[in-house]
PDB file of N, CA and C in Angstrom:
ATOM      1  N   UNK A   1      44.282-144.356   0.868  1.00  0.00           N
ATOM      2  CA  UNK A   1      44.759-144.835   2.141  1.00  0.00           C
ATOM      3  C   UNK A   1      43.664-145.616   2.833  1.00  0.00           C
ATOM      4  N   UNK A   2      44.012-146.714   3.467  1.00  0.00           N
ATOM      5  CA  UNK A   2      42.932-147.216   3.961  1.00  0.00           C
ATOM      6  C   UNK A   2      43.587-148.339   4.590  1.00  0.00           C
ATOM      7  N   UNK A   3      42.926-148.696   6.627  1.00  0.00           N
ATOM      8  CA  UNK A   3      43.161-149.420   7.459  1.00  0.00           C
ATOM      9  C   UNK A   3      44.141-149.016   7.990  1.00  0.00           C
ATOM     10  N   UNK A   4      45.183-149.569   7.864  1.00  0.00           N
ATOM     11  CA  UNK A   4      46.660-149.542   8.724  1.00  0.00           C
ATOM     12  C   UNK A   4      47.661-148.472   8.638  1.00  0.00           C
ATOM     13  N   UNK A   5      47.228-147.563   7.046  1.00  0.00           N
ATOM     14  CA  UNK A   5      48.392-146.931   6.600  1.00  0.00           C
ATOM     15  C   UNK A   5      47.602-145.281   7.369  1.00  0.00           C
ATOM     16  N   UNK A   6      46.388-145.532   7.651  1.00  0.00           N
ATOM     17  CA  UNK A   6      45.585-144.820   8.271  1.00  0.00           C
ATOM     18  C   UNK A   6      46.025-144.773   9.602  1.00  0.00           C
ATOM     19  N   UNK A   7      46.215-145.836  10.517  1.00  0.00           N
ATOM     20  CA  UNK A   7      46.691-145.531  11.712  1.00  0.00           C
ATOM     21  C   UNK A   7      48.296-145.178  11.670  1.00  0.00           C
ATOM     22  N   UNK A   8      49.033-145.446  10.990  1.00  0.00           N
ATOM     23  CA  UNK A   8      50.410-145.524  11.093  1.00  0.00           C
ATOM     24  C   UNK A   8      50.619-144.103  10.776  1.00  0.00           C
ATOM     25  N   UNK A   9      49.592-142.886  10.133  1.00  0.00           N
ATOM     26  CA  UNK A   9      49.471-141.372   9.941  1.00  0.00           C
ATOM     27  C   UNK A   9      49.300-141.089  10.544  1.00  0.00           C
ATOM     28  N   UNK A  10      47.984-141.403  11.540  1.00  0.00           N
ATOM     29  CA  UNK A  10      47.834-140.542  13.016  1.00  0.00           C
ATOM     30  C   UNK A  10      48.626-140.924  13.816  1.00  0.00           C
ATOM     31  N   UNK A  11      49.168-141.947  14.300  1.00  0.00           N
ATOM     32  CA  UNK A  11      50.349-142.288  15.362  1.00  0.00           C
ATOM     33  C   UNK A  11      51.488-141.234  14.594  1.00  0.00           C
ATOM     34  N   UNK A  12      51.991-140.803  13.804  1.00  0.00           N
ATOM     35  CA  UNK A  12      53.040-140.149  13.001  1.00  0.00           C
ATOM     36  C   UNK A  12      52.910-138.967  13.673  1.00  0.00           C
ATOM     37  N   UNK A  13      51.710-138.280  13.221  1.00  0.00           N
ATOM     38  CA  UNK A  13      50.975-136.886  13.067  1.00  0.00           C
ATOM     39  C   UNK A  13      50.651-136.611  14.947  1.00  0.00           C
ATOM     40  N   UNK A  14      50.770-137.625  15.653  1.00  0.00           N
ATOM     41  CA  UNK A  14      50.684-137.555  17.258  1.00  0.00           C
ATOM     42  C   UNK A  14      52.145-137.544  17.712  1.00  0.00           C
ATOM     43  N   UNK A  15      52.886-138.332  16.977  1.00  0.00           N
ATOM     44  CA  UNK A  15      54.558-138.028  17.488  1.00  0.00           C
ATOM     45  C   UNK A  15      54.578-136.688  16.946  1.00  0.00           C
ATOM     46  N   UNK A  16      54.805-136.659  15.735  1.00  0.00           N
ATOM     47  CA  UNK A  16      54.816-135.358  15.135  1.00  0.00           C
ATOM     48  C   UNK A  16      54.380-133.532  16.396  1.00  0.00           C
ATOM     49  N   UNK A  17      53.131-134.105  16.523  1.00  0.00           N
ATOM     50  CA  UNK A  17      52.610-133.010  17.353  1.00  0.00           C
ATOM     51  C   UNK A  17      53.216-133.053  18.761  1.00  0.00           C
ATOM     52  N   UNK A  18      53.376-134.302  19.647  1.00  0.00           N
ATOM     53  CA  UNK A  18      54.107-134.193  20.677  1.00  0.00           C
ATOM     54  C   UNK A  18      55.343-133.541  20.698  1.00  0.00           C
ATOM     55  N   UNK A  19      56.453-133.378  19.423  1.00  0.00           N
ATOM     56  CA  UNK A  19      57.741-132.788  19.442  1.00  0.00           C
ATOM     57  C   UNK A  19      56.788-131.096  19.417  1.00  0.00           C
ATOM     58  N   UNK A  20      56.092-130.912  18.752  1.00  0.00           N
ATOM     59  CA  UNK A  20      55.873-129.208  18.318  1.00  0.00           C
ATOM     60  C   UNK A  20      55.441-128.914  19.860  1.00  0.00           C
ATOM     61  N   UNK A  21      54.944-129.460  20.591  1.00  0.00           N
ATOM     62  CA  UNK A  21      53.862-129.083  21.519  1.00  0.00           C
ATOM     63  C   UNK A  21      55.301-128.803  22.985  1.00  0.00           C
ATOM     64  N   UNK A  22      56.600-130.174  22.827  1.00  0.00           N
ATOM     65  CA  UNK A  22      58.162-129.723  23.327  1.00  0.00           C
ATOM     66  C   UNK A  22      58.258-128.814  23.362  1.00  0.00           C
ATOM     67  N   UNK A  23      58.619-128.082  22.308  1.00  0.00           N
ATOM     68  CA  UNK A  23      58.834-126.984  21.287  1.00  0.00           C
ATOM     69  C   UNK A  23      58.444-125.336  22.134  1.00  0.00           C
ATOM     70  N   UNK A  24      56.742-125.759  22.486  1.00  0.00           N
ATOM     71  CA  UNK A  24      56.507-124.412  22.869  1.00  0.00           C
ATOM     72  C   UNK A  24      56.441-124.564  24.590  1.00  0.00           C
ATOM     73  N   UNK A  25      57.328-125.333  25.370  1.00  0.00           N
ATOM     74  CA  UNK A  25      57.638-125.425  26.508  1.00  0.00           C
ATOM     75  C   UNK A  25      59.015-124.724  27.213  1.00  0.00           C
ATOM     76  N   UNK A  26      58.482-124.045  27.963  1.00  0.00           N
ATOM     77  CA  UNK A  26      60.075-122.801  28.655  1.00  0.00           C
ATOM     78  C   UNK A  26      60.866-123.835  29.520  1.00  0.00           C
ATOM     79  N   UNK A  27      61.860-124.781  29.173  1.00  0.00           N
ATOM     80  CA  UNK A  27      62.089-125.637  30.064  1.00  0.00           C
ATOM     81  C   UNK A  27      62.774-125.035  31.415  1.00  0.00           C
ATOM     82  N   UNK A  28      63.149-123.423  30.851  1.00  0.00           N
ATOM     83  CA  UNK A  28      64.322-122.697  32.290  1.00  0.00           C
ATOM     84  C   UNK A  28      62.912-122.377  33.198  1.00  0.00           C
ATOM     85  N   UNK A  29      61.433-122.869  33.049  1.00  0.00           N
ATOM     86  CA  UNK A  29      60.859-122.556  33.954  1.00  0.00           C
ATOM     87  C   UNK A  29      60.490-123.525  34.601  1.00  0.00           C
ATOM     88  N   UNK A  30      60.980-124.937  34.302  1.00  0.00           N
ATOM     89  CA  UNK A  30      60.481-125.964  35.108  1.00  0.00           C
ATOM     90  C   UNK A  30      60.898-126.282  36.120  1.00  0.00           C
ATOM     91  N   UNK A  31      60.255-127.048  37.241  1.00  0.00           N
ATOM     92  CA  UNK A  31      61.215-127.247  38.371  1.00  0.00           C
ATOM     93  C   UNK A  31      61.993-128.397  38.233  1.00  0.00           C
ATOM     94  N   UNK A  32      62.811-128.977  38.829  1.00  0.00           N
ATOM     95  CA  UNK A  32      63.753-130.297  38.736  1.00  0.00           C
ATOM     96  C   UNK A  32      62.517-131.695  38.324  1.00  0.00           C
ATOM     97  N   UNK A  33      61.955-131.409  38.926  1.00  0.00           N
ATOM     98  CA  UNK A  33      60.650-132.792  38.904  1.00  0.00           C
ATOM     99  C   UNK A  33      60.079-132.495  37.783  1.00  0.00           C
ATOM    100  N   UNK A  34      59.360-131.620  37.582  1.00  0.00           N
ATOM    101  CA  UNK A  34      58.878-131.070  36.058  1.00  0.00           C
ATOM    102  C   UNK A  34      59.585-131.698  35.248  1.00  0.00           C
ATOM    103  N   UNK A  35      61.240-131.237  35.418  1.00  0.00           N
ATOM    104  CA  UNK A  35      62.160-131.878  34.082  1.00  0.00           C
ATOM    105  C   UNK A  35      62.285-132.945  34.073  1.00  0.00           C
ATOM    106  N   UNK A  36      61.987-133.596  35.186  1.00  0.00           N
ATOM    107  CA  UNK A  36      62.569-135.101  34.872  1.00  0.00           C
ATOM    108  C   UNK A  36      61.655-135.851  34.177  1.00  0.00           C
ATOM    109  N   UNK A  37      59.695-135.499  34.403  1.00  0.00           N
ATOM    110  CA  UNK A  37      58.953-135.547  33.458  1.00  0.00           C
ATOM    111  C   UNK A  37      58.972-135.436  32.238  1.00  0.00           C
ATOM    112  N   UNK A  38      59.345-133.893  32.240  1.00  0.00           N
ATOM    113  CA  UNK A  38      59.207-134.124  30.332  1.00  0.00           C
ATOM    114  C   UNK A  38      60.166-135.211  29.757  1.00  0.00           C
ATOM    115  N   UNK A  39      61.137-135.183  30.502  1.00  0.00           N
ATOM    116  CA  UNK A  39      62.469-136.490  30.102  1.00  0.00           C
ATOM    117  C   UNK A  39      61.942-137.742  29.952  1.00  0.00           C
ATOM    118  N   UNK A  40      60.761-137.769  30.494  1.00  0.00           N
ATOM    119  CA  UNK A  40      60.267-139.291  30.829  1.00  0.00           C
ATOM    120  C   UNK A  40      59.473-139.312  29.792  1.00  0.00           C
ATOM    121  N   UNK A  41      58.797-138.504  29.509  1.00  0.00           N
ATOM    122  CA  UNK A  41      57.922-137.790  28.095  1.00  0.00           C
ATOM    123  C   UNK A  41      58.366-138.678  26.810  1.00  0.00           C
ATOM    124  N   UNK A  42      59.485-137.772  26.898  1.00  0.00           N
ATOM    125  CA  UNK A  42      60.209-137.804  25.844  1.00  0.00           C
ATOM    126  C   UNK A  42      60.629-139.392  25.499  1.00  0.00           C
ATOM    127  N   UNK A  43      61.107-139.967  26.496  1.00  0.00           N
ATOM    128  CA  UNK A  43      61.456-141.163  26.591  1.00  0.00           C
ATOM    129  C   UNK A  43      60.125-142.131  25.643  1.00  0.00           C
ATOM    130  N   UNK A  44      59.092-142.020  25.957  1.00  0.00           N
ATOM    131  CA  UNK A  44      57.755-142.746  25.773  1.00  0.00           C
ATOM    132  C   UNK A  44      57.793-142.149  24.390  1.00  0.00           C
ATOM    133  N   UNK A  45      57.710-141.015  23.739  1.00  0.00           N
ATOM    134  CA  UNK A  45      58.007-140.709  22.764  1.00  0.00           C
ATOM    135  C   UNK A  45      58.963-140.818  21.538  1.00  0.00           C
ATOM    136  N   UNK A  46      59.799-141.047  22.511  1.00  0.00           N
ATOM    137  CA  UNK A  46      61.152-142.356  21.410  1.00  0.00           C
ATOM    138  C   UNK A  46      60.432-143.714  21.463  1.00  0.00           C
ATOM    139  N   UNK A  47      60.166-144.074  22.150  1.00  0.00           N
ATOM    140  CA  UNK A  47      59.866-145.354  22.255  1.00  0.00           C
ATOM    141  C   UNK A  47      58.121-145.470  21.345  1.00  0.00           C
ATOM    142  N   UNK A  48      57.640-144.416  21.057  1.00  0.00           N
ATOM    143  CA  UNK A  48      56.447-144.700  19.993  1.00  0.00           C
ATOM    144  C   UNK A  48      56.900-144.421  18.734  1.00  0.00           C
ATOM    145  N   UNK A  49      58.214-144.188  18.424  1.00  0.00           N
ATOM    146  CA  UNK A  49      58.517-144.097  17.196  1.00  0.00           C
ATOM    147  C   UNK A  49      59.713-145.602  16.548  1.00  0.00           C
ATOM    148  N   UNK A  50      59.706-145.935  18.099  1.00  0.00           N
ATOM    149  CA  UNK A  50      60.809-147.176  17.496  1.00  0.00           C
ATOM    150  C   UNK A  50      59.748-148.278  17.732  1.00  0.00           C
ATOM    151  N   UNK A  51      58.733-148.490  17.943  1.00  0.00           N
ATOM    152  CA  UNK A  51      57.173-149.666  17.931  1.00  0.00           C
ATOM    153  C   UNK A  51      56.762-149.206  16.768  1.00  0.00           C
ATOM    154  N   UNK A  52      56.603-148.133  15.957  1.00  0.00           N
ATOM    155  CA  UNK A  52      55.876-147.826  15.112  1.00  0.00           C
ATOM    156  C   UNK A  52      56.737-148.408  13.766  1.00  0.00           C
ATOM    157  N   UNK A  53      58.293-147.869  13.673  1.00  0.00           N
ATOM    158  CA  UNK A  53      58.898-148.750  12.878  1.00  0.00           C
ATOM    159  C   UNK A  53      59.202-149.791  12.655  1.00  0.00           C
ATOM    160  N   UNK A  54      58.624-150.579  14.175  1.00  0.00           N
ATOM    161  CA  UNK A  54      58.288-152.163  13.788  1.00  0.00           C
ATOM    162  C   UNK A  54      56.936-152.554  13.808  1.00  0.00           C
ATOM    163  N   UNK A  55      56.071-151.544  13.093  1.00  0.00           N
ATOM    164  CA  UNK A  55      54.990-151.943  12.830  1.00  0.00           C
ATOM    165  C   UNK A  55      53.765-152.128  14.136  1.00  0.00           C
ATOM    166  N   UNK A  56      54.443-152.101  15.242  1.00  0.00           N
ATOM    167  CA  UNK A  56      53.590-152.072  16.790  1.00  0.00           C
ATOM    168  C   UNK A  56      52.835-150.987  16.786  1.00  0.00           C
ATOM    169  N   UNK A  57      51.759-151.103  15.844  1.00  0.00           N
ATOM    170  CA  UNK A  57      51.361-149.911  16.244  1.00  0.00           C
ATOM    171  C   UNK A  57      50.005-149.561  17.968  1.00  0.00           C
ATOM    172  N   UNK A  58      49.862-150.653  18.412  1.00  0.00           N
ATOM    173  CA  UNK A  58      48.945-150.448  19.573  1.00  0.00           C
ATOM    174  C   UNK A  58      50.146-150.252  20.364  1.00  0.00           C
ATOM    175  N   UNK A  59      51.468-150.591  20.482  1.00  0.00           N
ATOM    176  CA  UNK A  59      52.241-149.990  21.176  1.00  0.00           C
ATOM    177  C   UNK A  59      52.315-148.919  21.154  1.00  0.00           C
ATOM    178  N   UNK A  60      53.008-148.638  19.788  1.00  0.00           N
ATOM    179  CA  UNK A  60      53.107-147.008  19.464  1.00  0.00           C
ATOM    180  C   UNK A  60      52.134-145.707  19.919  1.00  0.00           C
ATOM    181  N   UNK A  61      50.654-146.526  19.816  1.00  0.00           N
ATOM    182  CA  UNK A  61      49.744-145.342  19.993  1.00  0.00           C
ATOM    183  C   UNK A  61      49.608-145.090  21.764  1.00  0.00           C
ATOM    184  N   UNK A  62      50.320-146.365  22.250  1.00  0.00           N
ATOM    185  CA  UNK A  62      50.175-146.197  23.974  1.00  0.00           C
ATOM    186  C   UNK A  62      51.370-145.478  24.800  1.00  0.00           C
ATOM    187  N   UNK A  63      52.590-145.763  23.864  1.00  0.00           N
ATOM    188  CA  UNK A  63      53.484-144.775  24.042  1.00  0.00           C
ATOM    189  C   UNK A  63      53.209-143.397  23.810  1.00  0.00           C
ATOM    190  N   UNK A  64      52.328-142.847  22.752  1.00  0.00           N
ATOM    191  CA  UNK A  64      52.677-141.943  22.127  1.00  0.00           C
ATOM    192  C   UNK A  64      51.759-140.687  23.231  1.00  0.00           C
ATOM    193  N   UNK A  65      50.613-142.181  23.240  1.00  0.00           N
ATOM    194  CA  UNK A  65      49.309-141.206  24.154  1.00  0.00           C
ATOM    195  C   UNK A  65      49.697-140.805  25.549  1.00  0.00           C
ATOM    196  N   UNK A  66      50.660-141.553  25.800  1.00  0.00           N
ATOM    197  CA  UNK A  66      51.066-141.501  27.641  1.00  0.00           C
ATOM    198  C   UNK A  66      52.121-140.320  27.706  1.00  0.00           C
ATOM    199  N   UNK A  67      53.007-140.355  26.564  1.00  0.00           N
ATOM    200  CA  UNK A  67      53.792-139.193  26.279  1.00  0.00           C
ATOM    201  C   UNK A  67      52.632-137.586  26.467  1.00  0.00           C
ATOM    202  N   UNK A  68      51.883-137.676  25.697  1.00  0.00           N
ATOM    203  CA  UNK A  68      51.313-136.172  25.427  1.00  0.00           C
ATOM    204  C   UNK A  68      50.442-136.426  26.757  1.00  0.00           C
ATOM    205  N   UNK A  69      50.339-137.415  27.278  1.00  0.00           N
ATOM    206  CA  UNK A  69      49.570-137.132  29.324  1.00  0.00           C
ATOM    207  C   UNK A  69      50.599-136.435  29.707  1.00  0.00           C
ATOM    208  N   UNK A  70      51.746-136.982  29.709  1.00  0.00           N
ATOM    209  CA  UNK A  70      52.477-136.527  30.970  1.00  0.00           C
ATOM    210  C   UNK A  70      53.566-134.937  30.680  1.00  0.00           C
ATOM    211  N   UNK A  71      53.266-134.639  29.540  1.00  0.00           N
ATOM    212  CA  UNK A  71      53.631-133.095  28.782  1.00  0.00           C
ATOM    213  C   UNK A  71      52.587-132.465  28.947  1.00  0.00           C
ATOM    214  N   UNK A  72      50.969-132.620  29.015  1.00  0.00           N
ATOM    215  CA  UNK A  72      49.883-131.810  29.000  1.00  0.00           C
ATOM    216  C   UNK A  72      50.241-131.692  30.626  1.00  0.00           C
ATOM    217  N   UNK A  73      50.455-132.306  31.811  1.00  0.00           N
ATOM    218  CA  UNK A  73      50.484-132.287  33.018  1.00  0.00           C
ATOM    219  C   UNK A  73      51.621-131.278  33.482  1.00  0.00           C
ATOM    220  N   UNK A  74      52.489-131.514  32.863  1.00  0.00           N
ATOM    221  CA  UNK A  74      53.858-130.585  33.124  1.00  0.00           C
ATOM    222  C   UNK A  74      52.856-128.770  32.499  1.00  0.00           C
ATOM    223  N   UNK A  75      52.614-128.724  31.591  1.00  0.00           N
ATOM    224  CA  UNK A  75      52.153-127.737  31.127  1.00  0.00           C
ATOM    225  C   UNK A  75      50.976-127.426  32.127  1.00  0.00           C
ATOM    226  N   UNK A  76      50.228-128.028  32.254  1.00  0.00           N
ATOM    227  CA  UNK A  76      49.052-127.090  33.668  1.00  0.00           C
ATOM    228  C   UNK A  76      50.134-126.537  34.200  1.00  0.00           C
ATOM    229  N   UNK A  77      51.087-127.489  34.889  1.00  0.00           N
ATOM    230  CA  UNK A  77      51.860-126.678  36.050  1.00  0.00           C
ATOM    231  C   UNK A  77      52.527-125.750  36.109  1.00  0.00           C
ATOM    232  N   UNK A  78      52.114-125.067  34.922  1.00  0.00           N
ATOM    233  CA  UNK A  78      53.193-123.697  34.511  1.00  0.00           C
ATOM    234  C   UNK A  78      53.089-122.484  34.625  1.00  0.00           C
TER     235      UNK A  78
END
């Protein structure tokens, strides 16, 4: 592996981890605003997987990174 097929694994392996990291979130404990965050999350997180299948990957990795900001933020608040 080497260059591109290298980033196109860690952008994968960062979507990848953003769904597991969903995963271990109590959403019946969030407040309305909380949820609408992770929704927004999530959103940025679709959207680094549909840049990544067109090859965008500096998109992808800015979607992907802004996604796991705004899920690590919801999570302090818990």
């Amino acid at each position: 592996m080497g260059g591109d097929s290298d980033i196109v694994h860690r952008i994968s392996k960062d979507i990848d981890e953003f769904y597991e990291n969903l995963d271990g979130l109590d959403a019946k404990l969030l407040s309305r605003k909380a949820a609408e965050v992770v929704e927004m999350a999530k959103l940025y997180a679709s959207d680094a997987r549909s840049y990544l299948a067109k090859n965008d990957t500096h998109t992808a990795f800015s979607c992907i990174s802004y996604a796991h900001g705004l899920l690590d933020a919801v999570r302090e608040m818990q």
